[in-house]
C-alpha atoms as a PDB file:
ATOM      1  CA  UNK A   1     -66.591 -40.921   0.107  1.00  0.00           C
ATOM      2  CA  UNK A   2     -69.083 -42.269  -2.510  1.00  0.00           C
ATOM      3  CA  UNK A   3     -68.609 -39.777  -4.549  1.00  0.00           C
ATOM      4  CA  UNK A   4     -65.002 -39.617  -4.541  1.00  0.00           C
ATOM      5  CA  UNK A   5     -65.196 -43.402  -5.274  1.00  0.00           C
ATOM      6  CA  UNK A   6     -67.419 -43.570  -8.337  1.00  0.00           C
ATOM      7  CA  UNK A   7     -64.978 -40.824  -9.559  1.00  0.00           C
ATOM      8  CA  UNK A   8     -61.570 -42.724  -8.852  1.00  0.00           C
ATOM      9  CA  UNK A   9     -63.225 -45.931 -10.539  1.00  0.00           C
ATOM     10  CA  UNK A  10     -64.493 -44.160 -13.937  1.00  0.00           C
ATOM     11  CA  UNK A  11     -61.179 -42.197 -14.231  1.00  0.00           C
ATOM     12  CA  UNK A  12     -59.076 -45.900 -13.623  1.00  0.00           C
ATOM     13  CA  UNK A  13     -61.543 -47.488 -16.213  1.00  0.00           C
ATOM     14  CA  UNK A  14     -60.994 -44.815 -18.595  1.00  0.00           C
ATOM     15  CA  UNK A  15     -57.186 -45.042 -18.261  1.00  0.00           C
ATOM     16  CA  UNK A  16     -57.545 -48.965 -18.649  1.00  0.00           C
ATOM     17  CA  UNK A  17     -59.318 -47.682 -22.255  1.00  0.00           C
ATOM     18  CA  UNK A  18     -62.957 -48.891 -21.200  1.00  0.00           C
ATOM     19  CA  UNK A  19     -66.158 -47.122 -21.656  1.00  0.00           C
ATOM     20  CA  UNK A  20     -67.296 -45.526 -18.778  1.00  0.00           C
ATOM     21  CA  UNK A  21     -70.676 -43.993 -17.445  1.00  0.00           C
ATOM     22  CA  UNK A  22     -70.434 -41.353 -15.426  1.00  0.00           C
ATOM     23  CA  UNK A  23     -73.054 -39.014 -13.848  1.00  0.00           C
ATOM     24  CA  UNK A  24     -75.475 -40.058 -17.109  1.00  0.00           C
ATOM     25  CA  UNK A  25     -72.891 -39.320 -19.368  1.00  0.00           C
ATOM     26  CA  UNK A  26     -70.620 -42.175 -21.349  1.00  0.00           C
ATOM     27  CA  UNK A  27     -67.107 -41.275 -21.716  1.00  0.00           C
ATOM     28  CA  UNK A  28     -63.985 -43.350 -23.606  1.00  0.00           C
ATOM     29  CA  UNK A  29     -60.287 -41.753 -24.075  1.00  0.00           C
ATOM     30  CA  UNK A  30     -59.435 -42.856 -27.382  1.00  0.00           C
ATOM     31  CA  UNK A  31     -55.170 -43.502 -27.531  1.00  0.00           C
ATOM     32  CA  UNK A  32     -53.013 -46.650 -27.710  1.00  0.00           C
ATOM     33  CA  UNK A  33     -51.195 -46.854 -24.551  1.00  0.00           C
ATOM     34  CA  UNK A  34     -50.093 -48.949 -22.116  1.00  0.00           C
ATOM     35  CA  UNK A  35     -53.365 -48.775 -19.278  1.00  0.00           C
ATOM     36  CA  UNK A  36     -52.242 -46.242 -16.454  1.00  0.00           C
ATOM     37  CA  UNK A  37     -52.159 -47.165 -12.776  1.00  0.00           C
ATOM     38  CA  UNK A  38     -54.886 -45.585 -10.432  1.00  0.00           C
ATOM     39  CA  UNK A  39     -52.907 -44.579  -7.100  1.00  0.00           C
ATOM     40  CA  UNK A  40     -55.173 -42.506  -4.568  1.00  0.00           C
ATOM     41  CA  UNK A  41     -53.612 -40.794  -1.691  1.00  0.00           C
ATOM     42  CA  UNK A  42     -55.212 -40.341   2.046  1.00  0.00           C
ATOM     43  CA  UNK A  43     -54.693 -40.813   5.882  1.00  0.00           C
ATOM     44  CA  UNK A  44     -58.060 -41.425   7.380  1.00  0.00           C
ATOM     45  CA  UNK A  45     -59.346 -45.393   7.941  1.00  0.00           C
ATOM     46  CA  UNK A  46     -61.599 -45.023   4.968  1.00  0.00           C
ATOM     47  CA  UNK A  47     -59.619 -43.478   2.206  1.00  0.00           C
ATOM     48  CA  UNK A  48     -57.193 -46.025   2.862  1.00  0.00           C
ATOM     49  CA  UNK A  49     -59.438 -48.967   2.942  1.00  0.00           C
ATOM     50  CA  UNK A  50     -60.992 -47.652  -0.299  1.00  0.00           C
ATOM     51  CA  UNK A  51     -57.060 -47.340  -1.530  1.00  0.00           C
ATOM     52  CA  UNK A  52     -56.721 -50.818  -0.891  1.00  0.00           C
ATOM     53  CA  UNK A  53     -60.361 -52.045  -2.640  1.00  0.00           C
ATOM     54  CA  UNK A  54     -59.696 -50.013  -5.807  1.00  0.00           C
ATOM     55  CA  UNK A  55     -56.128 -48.760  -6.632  1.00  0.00           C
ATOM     56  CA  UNK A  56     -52.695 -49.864  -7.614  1.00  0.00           C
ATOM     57  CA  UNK A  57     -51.195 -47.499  -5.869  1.00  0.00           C
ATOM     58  CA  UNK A  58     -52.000 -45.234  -2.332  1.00  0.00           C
ATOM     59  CA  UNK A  59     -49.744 -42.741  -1.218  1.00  0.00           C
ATOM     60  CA  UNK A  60     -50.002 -42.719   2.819  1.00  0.00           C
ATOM     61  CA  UNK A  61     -50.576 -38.673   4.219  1.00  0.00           C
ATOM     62  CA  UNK A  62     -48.006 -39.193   6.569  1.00  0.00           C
ATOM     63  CA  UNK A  63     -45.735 -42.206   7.338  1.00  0.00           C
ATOM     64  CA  UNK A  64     -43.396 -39.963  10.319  1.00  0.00           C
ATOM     65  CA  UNK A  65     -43.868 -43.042  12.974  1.00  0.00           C
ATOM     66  CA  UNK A  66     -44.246 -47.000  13.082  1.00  0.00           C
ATOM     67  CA  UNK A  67     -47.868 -46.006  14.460  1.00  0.00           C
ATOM     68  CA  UNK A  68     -48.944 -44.694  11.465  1.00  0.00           C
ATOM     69  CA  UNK A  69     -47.370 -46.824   9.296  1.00  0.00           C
ATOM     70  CA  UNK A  70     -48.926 -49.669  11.058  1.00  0.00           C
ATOM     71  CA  UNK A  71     -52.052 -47.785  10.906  1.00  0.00           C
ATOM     72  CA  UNK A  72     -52.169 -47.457   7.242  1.00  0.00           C
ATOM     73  CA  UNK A  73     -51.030 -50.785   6.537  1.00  0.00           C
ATOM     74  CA  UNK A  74     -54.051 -51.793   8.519  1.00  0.00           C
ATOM     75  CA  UNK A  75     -56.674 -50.038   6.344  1.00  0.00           C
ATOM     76  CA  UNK A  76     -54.809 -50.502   3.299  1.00  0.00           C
ATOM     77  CA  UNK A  77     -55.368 -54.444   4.430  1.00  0.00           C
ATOM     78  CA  UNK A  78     -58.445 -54.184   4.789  1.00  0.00           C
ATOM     79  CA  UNK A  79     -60.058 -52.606   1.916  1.00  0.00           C
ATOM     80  CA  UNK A  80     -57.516 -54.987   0.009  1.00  0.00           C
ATOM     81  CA  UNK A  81     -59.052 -57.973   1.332  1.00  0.00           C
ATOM     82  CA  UNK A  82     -62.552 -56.860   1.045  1.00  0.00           C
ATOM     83  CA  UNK A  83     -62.359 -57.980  -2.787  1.00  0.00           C
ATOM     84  CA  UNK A  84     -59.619 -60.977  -2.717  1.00  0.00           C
ATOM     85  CA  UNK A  85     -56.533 -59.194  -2.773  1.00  0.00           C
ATOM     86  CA  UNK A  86     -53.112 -58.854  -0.377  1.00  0.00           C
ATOM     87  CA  UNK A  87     -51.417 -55.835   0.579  1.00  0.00           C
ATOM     88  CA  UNK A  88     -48.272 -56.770  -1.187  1.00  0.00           C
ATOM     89  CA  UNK A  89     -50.858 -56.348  -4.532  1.00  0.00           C
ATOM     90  CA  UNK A  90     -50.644 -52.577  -3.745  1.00  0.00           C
ATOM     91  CA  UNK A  91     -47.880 -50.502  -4.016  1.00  0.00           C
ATOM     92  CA  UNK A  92     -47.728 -48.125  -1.155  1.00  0.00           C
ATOM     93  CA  UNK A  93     -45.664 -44.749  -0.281  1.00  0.00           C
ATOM     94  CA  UNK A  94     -45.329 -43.220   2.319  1.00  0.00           C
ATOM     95  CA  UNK A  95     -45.031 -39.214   2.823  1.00  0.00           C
ATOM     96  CA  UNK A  96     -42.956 -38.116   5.288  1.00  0.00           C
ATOM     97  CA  UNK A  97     -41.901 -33.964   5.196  1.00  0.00           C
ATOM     98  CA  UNK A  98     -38.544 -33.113   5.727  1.00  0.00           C
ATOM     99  CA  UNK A  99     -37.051 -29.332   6.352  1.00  0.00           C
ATOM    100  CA  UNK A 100     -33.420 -28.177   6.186  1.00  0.00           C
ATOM    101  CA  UNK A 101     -32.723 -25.602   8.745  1.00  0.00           C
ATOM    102  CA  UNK A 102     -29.223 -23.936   9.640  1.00  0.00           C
ATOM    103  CA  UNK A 103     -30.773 -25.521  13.288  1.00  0.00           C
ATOM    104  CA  UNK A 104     -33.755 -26.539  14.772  1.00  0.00           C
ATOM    105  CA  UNK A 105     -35.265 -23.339  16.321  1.00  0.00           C
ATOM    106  CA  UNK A 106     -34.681 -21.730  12.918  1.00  0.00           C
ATOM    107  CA  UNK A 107     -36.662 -25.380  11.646  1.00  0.00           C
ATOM    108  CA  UNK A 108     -39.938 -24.805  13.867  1.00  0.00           C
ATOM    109  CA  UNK A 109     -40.016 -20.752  13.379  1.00  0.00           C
ATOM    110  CA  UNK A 110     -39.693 -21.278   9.603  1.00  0.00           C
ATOM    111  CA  UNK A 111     -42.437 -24.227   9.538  1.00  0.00           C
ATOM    112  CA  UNK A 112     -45.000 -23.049  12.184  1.00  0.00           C
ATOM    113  CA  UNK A 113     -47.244 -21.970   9.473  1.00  0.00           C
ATOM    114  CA  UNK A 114     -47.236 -25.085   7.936  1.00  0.00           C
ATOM    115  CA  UNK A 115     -47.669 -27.463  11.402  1.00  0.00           C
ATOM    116  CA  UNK A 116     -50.250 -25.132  11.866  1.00  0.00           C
ATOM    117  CA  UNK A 117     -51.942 -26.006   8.829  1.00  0.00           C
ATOM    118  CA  UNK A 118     -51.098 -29.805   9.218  1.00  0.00           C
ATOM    119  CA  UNK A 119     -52.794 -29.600  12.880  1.00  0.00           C
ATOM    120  CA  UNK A 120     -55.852 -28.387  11.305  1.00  0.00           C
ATOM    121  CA  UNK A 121     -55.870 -30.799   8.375  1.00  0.00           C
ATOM    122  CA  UNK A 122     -55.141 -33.724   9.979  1.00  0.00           C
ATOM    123  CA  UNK A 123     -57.455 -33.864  13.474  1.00  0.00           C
ATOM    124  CA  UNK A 124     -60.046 -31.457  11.947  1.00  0.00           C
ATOM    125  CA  UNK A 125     -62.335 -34.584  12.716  1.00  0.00           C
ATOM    126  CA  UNK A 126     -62.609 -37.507  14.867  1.00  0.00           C
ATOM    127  CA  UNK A 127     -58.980 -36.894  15.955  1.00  0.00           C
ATOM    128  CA  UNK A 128     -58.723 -41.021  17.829  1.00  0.00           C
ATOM    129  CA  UNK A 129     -59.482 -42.297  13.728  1.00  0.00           C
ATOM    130  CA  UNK A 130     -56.302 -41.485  12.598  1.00  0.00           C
ATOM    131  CA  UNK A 131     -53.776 -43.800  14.187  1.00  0.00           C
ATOM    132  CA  UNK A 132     -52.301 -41.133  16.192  1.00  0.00           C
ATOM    133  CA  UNK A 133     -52.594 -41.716  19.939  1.00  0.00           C
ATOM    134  CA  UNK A 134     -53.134 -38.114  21.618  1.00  0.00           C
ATOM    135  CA  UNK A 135     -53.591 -37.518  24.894  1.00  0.00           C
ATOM    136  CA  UNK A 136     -57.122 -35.642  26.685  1.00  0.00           C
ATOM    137  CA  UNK A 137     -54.729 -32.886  27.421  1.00  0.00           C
ATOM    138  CA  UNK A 138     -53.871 -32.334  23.546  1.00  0.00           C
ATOM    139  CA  UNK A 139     -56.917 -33.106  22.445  1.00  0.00           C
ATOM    140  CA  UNK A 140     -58.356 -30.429  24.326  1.00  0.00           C
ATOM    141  CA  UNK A 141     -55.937 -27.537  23.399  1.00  0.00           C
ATOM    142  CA  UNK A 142     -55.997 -28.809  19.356  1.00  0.00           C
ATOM    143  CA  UNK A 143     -60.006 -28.225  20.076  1.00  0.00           C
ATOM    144  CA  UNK A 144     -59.481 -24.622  21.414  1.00  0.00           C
ATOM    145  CA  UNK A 145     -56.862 -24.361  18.620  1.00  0.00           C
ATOM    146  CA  UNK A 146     -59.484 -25.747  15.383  1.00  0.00           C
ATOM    147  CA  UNK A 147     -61.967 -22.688  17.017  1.00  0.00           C
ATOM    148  CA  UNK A 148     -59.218 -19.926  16.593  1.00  0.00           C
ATOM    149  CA  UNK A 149     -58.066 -21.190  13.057  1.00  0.00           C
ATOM    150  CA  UNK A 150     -58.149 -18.760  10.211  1.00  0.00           C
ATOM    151  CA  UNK A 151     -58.507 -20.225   6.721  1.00  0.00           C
ATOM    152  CA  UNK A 152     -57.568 -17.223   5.274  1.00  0.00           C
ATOM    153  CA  UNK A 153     -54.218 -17.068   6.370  1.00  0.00           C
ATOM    154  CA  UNK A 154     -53.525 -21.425   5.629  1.00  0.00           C
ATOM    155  CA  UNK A 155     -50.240 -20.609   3.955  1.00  0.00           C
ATOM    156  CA  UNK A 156     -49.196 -17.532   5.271  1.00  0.00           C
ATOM    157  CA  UNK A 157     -45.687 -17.360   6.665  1.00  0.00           C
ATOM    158  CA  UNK A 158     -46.009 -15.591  10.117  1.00  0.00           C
ATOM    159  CA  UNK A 159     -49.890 -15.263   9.350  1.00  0.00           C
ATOM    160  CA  UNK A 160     -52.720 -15.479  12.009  1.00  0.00           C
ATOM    161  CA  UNK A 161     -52.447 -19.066  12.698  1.00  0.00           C
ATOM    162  CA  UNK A 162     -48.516 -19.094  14.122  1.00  0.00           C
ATOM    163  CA  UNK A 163     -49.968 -16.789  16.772  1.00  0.00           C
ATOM    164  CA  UNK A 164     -52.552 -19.987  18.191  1.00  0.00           C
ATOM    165  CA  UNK A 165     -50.284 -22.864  16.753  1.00  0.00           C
ATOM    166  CA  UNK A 166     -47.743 -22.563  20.575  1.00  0.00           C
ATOM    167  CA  UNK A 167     -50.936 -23.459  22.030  1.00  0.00           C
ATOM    168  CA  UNK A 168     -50.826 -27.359  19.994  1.00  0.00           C
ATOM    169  CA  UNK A 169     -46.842 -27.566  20.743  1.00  0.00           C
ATOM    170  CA  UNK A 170     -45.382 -30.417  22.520  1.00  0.00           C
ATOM    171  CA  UNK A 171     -42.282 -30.819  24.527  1.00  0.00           C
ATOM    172  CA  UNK A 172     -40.419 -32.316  21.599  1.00  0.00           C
ATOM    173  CA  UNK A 173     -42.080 -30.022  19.123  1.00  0.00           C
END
């Protein structure tokens, strides 16, 4: 998170045309523009927080329920405070994936891949620390599922990782 931090701040100083040192090196984009905002994207407690201490702009990973919404406007809070600013300093987006689908079965088989994916991405960690309640019972069968996950086949339609991803489904899918 350091890292990705010293990075984000020399590339928003260099887009506000200031001279910036980074890893020993001293950089400055030379062109007459209007200074470009710095918006940094994430869903965990920390990238947001950081979102909130050093950007204009954060792009939310995924804004599908008032939990997470709440969630990131929590962090976002947070960081934003941390050096004197408000929330309402910050403009924030929210992504929230859509699929058209001639009906709902069609929806899920189509998409399985990429819930898959999303399933590993998204509670590959502490899976409590995103502002998604899941139950013991989930928790446990995303577990077995993060063991049988092949990275190999991340995007492929009908590839290794629809075969494990019934094993994460809920009721309401």
């Amino acid at each position: 998170m350091a890292e990705t931090e010293r990075y984000a701040l020399a590339v928003r100083d260099l887009c506000r045309g200031e001279e910036v040192t980074y890893r020993g090196k001293t950089f400055r984009l030379h062109w007459d523009v209007d200074p470009i905002p710095l918006c940094l994207a994430g869903d965990g407690p920390k990238m947001l927080e950081m979102g909130g201490r050093i950007a204009d702009g954060v792009v939310v990973g995924s804004g599908a329920t008032v939990e997470l919404v709440e969630f990131a406007r929590k962090h976002i809070a947070i960081g934003a405070e941390s050096v004197g600013r408000t929330i309402d300093d910050i403009e924030v987006w929210y992504l929230v994936p859509t699929h058209v689908a001639p009906s709902r079965e069609d929806g899920i088989r189509q998409l399985r891949f990429y819930l898959a994916s999303y399933a590993k991405v998204r509670f590959r960690y502490d899976m409590d620390k995103k502002g998604t309640t899941i139950s013991a019972e989930l928790a446990g069968r995303l577990q077995a599922f993060q063991a049988e996950y092949d990275h190999t086949q991340q995007f492929a339609v009908g590839g290794a990782n629809v075969a494990v991803a019934p094993a994460v489904s809920t009721q309401q899918q």
